[in-house]
Protein backbone atom coordinates (compact mmCIF):
# COMPACT_ATOMS: atom_id res chain seq x y z
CA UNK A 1 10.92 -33.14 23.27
CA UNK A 2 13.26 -35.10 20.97
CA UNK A 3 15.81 -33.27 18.33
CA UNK A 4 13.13 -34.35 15.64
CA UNK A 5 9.87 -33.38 17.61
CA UNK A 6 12.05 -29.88 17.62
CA UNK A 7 13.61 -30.25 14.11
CA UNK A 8 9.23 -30.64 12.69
CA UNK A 9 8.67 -27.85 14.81
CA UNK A 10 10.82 -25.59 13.28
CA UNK A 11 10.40 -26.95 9.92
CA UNK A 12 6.56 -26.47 10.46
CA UNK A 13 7.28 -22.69 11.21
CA UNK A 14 9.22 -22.00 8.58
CA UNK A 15 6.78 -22.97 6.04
CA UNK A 16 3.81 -21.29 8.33
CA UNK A 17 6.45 -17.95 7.65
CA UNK A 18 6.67 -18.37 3.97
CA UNK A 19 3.13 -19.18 3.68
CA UNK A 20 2.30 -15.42 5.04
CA UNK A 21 4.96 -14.07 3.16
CA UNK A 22 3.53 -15.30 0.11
CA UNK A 23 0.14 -14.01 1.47
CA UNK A 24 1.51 -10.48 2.25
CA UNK A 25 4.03 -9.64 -0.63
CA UNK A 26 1.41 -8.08 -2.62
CA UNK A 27 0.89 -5.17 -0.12
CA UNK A 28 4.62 -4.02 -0.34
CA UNK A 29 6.77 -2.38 -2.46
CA UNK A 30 10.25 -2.90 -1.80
CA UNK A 31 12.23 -6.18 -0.67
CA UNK A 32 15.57 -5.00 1.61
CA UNK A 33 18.00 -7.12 2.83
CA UNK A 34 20.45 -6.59 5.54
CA UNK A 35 23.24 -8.76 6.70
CA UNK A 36 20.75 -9.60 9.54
CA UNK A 37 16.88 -9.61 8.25
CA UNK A 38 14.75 -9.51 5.30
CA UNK A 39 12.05 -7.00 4.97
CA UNK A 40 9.04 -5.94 2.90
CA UNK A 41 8.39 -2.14 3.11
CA UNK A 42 6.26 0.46 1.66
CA UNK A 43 8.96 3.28 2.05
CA UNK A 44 12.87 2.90 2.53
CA UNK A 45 15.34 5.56 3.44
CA UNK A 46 18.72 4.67 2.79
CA UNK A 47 21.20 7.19 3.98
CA UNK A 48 25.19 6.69 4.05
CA UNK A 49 27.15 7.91 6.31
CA UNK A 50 30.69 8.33 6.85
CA UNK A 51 32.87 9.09 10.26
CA UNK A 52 36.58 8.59 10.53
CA UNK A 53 36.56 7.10 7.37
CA UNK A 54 34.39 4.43 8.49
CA UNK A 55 31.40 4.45 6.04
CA UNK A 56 27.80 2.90 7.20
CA UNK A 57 24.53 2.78 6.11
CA UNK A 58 21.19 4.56 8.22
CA UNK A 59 18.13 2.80 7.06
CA UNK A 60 14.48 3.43 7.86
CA UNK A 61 11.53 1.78 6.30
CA UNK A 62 8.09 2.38 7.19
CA UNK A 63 5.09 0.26 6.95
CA UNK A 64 7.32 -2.81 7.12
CA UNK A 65 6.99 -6.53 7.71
CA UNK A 66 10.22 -8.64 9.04
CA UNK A 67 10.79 -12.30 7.86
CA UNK A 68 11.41 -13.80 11.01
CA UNK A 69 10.11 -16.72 12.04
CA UNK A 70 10.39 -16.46 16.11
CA UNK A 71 8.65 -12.84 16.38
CA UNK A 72 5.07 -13.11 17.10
CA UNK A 73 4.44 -9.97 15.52
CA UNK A 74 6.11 -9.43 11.78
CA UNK A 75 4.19 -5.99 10.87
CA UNK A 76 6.11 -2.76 12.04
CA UNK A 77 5.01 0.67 11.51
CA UNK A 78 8.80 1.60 11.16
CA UNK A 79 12.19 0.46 11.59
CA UNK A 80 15.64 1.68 11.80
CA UNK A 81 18.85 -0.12 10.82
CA UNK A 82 22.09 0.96 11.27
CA UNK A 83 25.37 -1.53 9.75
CA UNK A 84 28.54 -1.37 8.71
CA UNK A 85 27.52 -4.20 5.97
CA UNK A 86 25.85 -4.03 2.35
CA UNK A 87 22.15 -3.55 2.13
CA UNK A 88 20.23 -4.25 -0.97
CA UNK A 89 16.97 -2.46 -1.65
CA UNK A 90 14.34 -3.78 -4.73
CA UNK A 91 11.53 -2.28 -6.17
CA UNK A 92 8.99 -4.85 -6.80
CA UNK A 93 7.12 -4.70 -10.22
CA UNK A 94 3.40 -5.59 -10.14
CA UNK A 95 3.98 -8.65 -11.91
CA UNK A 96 6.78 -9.67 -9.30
CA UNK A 97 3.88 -9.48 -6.17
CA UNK A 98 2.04 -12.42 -7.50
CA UNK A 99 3.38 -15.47 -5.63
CA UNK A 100 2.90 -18.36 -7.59
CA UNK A 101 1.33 -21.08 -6.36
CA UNK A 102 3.80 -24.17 -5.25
């Protein structure tokens, strides 16, 4: 496989990804981002913490889907983050779930 068979590959998947996401952003109600991943989520728990003066962030979401383009399976019942580094959570108004077409 040549760097551009590899480079279409990838290219192919990440339109394949935003193509769901634009099919699946209706079902959701918050966008959260992490210094790591971008999620869609029906619930989010965001706790911080603080030990030794350190201060970090717990986060759960439930009824989640992860933009990632190399898992095979993007919907999770829940997940659990723990960082050190900001996290922003959105609420998405109605009129912000409909994807326009491109």
């Amino acid at each position: 496989m040549s760097a551009e068979d590899l480079e279409d590959y990838e290219t192919e998947m990440e339109l394949a990804l935003y193509r769901e996401y634009r099919d699946v952003v209706g079902l959701f109600s918050y966008v959260v981002e992490t210094e790591r991943r971008f999620y869609l989520a029906n619930s989010v728990d965001l706790v911080p913490r603080s030990t030794d003066g350190e201060i970090w962030f717990e986060l759960t979401l439930g009824d989640a889907w992860v933009w990632d383009v190399y898992r095979s399976k993007r919907f999770v019942k829940q997940v659990r983050v723990v960082t050190f580094k900001d996290v922003n959570v959105e609420e998405l108004a109605k009129t912000e779930l409909e994807v326009p077409e491109p």
